[in-house]
C-alpha atoms as a PDB file:
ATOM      1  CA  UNK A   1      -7.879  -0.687 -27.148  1.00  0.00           C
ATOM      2  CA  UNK A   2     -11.261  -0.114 -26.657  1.00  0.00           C
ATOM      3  CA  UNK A   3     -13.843   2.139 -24.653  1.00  0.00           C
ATOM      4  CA  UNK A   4     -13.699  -0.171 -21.379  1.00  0.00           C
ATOM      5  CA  UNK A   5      -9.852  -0.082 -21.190  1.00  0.00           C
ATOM      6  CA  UNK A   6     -10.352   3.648 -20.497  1.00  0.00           C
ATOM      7  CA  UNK A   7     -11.314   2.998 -16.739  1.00  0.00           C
ATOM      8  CA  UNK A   8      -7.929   1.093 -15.845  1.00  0.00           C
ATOM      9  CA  UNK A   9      -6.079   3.975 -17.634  1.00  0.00           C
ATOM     10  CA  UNK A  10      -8.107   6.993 -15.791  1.00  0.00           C
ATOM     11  CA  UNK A  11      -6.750   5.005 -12.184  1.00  0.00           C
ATOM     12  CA  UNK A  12      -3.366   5.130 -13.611  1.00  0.00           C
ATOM     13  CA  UNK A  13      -3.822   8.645 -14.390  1.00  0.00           C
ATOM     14  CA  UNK A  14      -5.047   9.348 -11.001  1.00  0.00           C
ATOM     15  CA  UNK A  15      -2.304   7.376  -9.462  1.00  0.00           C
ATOM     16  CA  UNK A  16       0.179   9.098 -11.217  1.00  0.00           C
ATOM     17  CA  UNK A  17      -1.119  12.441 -10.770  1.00  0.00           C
ATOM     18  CA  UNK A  18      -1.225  11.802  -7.102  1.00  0.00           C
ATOM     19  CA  UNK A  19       2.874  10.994  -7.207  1.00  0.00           C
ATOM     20  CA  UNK A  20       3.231  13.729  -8.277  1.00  0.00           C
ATOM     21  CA  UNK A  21       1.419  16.113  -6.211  1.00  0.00           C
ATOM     22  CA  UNK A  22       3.074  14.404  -3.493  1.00  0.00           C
ATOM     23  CA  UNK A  23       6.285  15.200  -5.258  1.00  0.00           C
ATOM     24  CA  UNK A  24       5.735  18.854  -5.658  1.00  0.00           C
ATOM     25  CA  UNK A  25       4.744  19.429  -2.633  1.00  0.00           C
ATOM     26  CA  UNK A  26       8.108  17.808  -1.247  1.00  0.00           C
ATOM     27  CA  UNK A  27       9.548  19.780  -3.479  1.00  0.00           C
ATOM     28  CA  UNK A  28       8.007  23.568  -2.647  1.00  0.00           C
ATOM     29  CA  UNK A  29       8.821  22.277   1.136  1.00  0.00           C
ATOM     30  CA  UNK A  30      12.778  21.564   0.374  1.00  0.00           C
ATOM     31  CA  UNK A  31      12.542  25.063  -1.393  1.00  0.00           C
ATOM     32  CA  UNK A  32      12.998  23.667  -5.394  1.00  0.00           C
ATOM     33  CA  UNK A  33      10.650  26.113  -6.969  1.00  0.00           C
ATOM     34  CA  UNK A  34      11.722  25.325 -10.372  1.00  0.00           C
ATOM     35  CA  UNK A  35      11.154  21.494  -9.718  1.00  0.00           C
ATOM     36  CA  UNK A  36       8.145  21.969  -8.185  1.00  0.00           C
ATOM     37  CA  UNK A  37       6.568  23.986 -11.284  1.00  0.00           C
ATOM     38  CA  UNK A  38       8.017  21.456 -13.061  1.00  0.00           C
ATOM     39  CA  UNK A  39       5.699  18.492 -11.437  1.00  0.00           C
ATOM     40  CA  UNK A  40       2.801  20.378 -10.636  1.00  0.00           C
ATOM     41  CA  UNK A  41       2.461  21.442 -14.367  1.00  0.00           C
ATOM     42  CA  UNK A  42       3.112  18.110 -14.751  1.00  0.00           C
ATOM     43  CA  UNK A  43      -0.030  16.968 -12.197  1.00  0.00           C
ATOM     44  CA  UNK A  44      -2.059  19.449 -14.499  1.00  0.00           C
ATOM     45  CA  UNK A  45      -1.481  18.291 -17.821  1.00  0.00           C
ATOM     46  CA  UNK A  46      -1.857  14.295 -16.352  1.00  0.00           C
ATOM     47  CA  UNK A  47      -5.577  15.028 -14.752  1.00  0.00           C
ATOM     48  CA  UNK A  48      -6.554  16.930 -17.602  1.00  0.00           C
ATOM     49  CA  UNK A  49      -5.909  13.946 -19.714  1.00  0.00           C
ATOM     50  CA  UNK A  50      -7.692  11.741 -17.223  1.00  0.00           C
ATOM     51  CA  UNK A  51     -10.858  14.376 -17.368  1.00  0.00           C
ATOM     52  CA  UNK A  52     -10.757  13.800 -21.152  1.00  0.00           C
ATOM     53  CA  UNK A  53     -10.890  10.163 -20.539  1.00  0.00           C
ATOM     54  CA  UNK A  54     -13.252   9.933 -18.185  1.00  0.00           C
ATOM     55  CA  UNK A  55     -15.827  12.215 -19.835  1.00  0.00           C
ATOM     56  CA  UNK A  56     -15.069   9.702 -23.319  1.00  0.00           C
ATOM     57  CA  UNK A  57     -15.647   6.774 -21.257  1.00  0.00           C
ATOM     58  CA  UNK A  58     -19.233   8.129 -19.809  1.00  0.00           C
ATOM     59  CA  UNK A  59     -20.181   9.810 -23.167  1.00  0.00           C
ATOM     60  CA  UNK A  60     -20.001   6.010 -24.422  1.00  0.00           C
ATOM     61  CA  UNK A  61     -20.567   3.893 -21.465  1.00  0.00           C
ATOM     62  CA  UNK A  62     -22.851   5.998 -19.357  1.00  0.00           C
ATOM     63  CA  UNK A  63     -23.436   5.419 -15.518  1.00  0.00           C
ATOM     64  CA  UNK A  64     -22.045   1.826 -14.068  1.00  0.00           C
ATOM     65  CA  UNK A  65     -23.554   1.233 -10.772  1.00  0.00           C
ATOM     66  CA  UNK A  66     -22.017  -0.499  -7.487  1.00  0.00           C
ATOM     67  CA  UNK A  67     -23.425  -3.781  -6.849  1.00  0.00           C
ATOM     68  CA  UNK A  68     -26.121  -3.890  -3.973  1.00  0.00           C
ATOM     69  CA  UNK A  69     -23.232  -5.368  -1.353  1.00  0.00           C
ATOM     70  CA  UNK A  70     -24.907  -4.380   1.782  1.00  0.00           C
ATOM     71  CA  UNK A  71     -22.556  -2.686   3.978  1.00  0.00           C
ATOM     72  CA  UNK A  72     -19.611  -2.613   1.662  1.00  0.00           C
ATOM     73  CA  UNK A  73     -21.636  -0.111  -0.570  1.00  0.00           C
ATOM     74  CA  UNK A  74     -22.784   1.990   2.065  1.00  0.00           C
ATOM     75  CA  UNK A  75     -18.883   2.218   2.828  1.00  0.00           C
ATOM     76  CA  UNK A  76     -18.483   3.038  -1.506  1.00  0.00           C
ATOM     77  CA  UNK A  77     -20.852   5.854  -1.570  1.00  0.00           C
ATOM     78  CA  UNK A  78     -19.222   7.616   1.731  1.00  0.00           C
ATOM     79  CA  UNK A  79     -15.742   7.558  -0.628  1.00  0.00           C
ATOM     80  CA  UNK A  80     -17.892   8.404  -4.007  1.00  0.00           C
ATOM     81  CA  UNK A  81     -20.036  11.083  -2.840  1.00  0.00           C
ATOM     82  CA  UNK A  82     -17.451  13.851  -1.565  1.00  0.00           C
ATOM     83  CA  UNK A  83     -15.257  12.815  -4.590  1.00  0.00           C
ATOM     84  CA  UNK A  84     -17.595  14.125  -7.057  1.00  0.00           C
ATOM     85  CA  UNK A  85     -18.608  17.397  -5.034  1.00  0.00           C
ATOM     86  CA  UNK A  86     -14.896  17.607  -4.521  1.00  0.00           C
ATOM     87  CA  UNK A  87     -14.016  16.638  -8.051  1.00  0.00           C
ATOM     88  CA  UNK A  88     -16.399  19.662  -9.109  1.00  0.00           C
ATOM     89  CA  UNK A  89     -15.205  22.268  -6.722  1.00  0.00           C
ATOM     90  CA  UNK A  90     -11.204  21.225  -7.293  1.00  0.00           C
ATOM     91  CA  UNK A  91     -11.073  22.368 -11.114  1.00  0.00           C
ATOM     92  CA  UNK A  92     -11.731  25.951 -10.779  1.00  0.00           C
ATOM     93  CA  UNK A  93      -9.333  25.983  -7.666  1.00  0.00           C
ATOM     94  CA  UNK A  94      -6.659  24.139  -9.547  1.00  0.00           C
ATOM     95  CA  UNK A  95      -6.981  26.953 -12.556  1.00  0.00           C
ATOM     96  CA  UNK A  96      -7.164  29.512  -9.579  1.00  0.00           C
ATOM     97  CA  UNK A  97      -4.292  28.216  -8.211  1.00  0.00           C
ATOM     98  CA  UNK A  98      -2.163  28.051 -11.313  1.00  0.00           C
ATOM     99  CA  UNK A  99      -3.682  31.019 -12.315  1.00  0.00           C
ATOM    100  CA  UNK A 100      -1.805  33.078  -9.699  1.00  0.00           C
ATOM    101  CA  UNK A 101       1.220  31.020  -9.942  1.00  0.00           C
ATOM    102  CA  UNK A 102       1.598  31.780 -13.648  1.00  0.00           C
ATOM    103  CA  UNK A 103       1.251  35.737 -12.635  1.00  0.00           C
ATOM    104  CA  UNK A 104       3.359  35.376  -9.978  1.00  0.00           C
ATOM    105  CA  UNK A 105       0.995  35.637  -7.353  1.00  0.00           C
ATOM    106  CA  UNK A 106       3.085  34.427  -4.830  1.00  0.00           C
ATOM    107  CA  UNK A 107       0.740  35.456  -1.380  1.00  0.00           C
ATOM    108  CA  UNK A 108      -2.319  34.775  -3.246  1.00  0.00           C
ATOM    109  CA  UNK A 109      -1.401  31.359  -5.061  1.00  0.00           C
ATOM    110  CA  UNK A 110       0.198  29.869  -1.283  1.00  0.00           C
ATOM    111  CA  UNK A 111      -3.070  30.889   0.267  1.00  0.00           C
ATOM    112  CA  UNK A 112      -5.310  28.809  -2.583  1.00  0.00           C
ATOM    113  CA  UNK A 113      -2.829  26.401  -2.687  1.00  0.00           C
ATOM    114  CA  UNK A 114      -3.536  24.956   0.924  1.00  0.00           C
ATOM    115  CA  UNK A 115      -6.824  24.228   0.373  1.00  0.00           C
ATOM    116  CA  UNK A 116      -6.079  22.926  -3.853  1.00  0.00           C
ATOM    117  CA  UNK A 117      -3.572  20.717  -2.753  1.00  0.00           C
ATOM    118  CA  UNK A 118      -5.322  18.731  -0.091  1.00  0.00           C
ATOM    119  CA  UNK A 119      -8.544  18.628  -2.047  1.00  0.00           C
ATOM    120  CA  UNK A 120      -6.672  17.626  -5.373  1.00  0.00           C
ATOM    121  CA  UNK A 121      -5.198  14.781  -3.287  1.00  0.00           C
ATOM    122  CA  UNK A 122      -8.391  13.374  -2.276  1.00  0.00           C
ATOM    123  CA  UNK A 123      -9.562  13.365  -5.645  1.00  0.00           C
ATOM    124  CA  UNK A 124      -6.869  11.780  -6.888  1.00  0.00           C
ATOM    125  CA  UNK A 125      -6.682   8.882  -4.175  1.00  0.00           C
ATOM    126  CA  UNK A 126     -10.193   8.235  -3.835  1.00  0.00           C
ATOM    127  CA  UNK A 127     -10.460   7.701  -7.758  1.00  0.00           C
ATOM    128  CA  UNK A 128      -8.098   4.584  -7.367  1.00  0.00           C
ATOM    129  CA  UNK A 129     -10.044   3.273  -4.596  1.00  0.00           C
ATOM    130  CA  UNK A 130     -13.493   3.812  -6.239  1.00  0.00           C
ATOM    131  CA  UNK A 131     -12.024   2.300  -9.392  1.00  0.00           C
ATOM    132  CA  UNK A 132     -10.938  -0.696  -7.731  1.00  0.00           C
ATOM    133  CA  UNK A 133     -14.007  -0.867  -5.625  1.00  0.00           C
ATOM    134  CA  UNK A 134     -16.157  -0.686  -9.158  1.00  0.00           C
ATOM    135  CA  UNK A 135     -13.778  -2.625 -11.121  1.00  0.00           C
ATOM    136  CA  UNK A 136     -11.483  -4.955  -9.114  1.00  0.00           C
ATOM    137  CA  UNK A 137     -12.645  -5.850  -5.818  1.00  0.00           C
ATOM    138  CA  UNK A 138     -16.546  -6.250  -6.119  1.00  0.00           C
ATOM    139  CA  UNK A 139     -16.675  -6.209  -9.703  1.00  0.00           C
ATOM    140  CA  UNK A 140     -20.620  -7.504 -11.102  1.00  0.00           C
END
């Protein structure tokens, strides 16, 4: 395995993190508490390891940029641009959130939680997508 693998294996990370946020959230709805810790612990401990992926692959690699693809990177950088801001703003509201969870927090960590979740989600799609946009679909 080398360096460049790491961008296939932060999607998967991504994509699995996103299962299951979706997961834990079907589970807090269906009133599994213990389940839902369970995968949203789980969701913590997966994007963490992506974050120490990522930051290994751009320590080494640095910056790769989108091909000049006319409208079809205009389209890339309206996905890429509020995933970073959002990618910035989500880790202190995921600690936040877990934060009040882990003190049990309950009022305080539901009212976080509706804006973590949805945010988290984002992040967590749109880092497939821009990974197959960079690496797949209109790879250089």
């Amino acid at each position: 395995m080398s360096v460049y693998d790491l961008p296939a294996i932060n999607a998967s990370l991504n994509g699995l993190s996103t299962i299951l946020l979706a997961l834990g959230f079907v589970a807090i709805k269906s009133g599994k508490k213990e389940l839902h810790r369970n995968l949203m612990v789980s969701a913590l401990v997966v994007s963490a390891a992506f974050l120490t992926c990522y930051l290994i692959y751009h320590a080494q690699v640095g910056s790769v940029p989108f091909p000049d693809l006319g409208w079809i990177k205009t389209v890339y950088l309206i996905i890429l641009i509020p995933h970073i801001i959002l990618a910035a703003v989500m880790v202190p509201m995921i600690l936040k959130t877990f934060w009040h969870a882990f003190r049990q927090e309950w009022e305080s960590h539901k009212k976080i939680a509706r804006w973590t979740f949805p945010v988290w989600m984002y992040v967590s799609v749109t880092g497939v997508v821009i990974y197959f946009m960079l690496y797949i679909w209109f790879k250089k």
